[in-house]
N, C-alpha and C. Protein backbone atom coordinates (compact mmCIF):
# COMPACT_ATOMS: atom_id res chain seq x y z
N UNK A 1 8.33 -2.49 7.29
CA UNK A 1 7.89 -2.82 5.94
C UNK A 1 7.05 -1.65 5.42
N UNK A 2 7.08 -1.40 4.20
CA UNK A 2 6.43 -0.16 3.61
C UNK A 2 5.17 -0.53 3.09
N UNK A 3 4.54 0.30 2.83
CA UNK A 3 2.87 -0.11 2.36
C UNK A 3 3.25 -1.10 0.74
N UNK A 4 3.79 -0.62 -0.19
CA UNK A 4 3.98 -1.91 -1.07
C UNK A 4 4.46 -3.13 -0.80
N UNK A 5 5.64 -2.45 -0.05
CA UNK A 5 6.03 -4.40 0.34
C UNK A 5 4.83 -5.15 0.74
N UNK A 6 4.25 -4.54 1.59
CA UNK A 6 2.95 -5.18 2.40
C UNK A 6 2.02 -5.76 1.52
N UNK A 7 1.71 -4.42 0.77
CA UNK A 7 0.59 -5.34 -0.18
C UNK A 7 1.09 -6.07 -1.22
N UNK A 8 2.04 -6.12 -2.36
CA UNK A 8 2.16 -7.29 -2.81
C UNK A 8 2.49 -8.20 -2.07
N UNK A 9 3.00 -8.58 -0.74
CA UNK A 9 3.06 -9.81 0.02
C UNK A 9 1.85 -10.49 0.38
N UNK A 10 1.13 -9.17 0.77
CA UNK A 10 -0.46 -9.74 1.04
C UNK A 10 -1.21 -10.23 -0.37
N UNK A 11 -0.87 -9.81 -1.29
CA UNK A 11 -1.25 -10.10 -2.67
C UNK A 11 -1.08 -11.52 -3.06
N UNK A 12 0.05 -11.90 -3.18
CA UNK A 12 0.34 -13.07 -3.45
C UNK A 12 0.45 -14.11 -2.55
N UNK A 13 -0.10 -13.82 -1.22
CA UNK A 13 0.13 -14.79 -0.56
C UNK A 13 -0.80 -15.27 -0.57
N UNK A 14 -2.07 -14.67 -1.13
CA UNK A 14 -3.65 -15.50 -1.19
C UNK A 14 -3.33 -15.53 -2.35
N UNK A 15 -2.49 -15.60 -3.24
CA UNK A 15 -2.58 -16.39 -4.77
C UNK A 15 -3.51 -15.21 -6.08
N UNK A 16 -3.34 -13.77 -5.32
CA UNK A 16 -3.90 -13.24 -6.55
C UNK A 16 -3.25 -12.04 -7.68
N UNK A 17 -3.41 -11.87 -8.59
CA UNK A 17 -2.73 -11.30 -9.79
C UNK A 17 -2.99 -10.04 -9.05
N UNK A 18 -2.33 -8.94 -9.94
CA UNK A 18 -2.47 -7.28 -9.57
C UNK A 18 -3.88 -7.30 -10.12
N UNK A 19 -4.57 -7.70 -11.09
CA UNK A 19 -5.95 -7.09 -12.23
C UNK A 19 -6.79 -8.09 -11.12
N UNK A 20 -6.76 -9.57 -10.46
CA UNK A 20 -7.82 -9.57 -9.31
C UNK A 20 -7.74 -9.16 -7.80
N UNK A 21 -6.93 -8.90 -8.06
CA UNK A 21 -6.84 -7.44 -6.58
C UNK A 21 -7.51 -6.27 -6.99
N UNK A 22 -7.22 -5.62 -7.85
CA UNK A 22 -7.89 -4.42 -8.11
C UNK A 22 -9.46 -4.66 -8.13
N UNK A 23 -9.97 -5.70 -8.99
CA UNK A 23 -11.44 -5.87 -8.97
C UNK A 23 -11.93 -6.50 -7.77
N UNK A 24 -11.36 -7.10 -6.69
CA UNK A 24 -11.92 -7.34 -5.99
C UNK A 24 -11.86 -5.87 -4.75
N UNK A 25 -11.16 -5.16 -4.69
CA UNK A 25 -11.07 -3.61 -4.03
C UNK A 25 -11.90 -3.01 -4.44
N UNK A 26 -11.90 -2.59 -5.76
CA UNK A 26 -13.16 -1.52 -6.62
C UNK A 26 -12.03 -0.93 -6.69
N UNK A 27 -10.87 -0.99 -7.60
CA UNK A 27 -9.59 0.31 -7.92
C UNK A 27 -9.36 -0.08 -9.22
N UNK A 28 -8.62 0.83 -9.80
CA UNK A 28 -8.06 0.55 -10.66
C UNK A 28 -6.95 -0.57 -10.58
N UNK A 29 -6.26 -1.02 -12.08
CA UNK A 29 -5.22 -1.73 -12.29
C UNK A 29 -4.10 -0.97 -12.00
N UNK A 30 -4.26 0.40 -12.62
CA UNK A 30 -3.18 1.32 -12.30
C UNK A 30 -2.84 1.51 -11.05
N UNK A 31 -3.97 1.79 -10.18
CA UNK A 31 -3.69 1.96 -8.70
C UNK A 31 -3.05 1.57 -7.93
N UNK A 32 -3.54 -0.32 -8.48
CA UNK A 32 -2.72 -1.55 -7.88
C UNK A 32 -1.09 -1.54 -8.40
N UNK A 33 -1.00 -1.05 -9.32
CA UNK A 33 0.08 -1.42 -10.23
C UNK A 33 1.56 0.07 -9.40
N UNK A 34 0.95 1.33 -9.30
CA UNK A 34 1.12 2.43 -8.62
C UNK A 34 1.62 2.09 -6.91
N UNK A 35 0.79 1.54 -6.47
CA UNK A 35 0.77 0.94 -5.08
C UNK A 35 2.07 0.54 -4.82
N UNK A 36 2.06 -0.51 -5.62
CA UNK A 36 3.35 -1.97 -5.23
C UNK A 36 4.68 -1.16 -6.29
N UNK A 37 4.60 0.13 -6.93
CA UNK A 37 6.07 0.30 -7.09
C UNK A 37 5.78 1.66 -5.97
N UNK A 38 5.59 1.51 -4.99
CA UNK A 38 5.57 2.25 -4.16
C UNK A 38 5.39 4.11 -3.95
N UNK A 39 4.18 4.25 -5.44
CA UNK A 39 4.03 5.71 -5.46
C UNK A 39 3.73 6.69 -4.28
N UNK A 40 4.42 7.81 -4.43
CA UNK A 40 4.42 8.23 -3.44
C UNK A 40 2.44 9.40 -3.08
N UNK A 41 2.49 9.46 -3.69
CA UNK A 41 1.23 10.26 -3.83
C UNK A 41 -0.51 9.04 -3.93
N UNK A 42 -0.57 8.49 -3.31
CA UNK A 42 -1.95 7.67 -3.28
C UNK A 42 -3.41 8.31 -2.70
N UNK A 43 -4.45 8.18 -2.97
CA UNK A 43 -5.45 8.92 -2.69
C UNK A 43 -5.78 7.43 -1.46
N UNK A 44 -6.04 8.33 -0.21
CA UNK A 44 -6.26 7.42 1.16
C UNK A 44 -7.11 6.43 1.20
N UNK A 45 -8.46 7.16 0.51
CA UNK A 45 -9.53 6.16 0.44
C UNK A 45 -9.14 4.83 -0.38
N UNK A 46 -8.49 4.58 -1.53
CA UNK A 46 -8.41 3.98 -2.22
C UNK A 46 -7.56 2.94 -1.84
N UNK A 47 -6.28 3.29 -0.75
CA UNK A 47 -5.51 2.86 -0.54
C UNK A 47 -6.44 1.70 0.67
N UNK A 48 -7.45 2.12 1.30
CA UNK A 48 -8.11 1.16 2.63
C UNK A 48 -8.81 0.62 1.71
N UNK A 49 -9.60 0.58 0.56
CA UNK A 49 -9.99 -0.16 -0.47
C UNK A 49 -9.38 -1.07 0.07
N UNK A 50 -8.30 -1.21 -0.47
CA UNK A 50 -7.70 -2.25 -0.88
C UNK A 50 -6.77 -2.92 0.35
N UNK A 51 -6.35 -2.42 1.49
CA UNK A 51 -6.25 -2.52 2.58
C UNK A 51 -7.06 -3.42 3.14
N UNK A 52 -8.39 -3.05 3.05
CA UNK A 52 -9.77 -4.25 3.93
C UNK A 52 -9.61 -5.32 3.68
N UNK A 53 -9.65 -5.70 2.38
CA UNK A 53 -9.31 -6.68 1.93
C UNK A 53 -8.66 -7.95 2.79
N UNK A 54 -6.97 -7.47 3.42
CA UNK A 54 -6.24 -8.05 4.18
C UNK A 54 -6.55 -7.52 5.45
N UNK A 55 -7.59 -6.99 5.90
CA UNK A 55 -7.94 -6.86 6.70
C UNK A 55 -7.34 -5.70 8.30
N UNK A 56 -6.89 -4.83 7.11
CA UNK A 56 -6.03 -3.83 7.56
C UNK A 56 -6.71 -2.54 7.50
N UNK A 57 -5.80 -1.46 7.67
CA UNK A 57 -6.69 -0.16 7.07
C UNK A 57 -5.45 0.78 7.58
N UNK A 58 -5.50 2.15 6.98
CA UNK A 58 -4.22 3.08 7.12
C UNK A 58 -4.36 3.69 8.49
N UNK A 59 -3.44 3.80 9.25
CA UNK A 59 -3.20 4.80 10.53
C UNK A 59 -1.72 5.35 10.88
N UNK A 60 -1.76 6.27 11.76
CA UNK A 60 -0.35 6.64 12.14
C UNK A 60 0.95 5.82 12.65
N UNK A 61 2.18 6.01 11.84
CA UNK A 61 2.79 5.44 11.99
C UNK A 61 4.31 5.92 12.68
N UNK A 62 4.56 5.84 14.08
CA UNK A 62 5.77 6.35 14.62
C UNK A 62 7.01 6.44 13.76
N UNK A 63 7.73 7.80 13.33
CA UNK A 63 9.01 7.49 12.72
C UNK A 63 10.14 7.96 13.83
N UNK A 64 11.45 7.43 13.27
CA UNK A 64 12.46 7.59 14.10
C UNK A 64 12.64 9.08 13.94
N UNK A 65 12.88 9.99 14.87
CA UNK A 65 13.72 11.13 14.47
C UNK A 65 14.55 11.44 14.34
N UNK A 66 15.46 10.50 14.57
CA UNK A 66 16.54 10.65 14.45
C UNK A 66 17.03 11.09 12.80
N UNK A 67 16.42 10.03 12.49
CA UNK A 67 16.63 10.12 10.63
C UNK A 67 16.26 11.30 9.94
N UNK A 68 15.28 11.76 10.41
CA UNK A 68 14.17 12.75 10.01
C UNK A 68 15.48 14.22 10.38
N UNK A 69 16.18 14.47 10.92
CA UNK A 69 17.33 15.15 11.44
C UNK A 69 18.17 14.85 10.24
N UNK A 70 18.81 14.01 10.40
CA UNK A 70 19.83 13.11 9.35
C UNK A 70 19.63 13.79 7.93
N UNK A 71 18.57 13.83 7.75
CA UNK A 71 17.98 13.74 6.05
C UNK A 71 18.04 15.17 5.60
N UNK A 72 17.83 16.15 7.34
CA UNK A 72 17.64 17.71 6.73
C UNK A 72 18.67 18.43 6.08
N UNK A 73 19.96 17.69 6.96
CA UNK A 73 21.58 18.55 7.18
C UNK A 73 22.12 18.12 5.56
């Protein structure tokens, strides 16, 4: 699952809009709004903002290499 899927799932599964997610993080609407169509460029801090929340926070994530091969050719 990708970081948007995640958070609008985590979003709505406690029942809250994108504008009380953001105020309860300290982010913008945009941010939130940026997030969940899955921008690629997010500033880190902002992103564990809103992460804590669900009680998460950003770390390394194993990718296949295979793909990472795949994608160059």
């Amino acid at each position: 699952m990708d970081l948007s899927q995640f958070v609008k799932e985590k979003r709505k599964s406690l029942g809250l809009t994108q504008e009380e997610l953001s105020l309860k993080a300290g982010v913008g609407l945009r941010f939130v709004r940026e997030m969940e169509q899955g921008k690629q460029s997010l500033q880190m801090d902002k992103v564990n903002q809103v992460l804590k929340l669900f009680g998460y926070e950003l770390g390394p994530k194993a990718i296949n290499r295979s793909k990472l091969f795949d994608e160059k050719s």
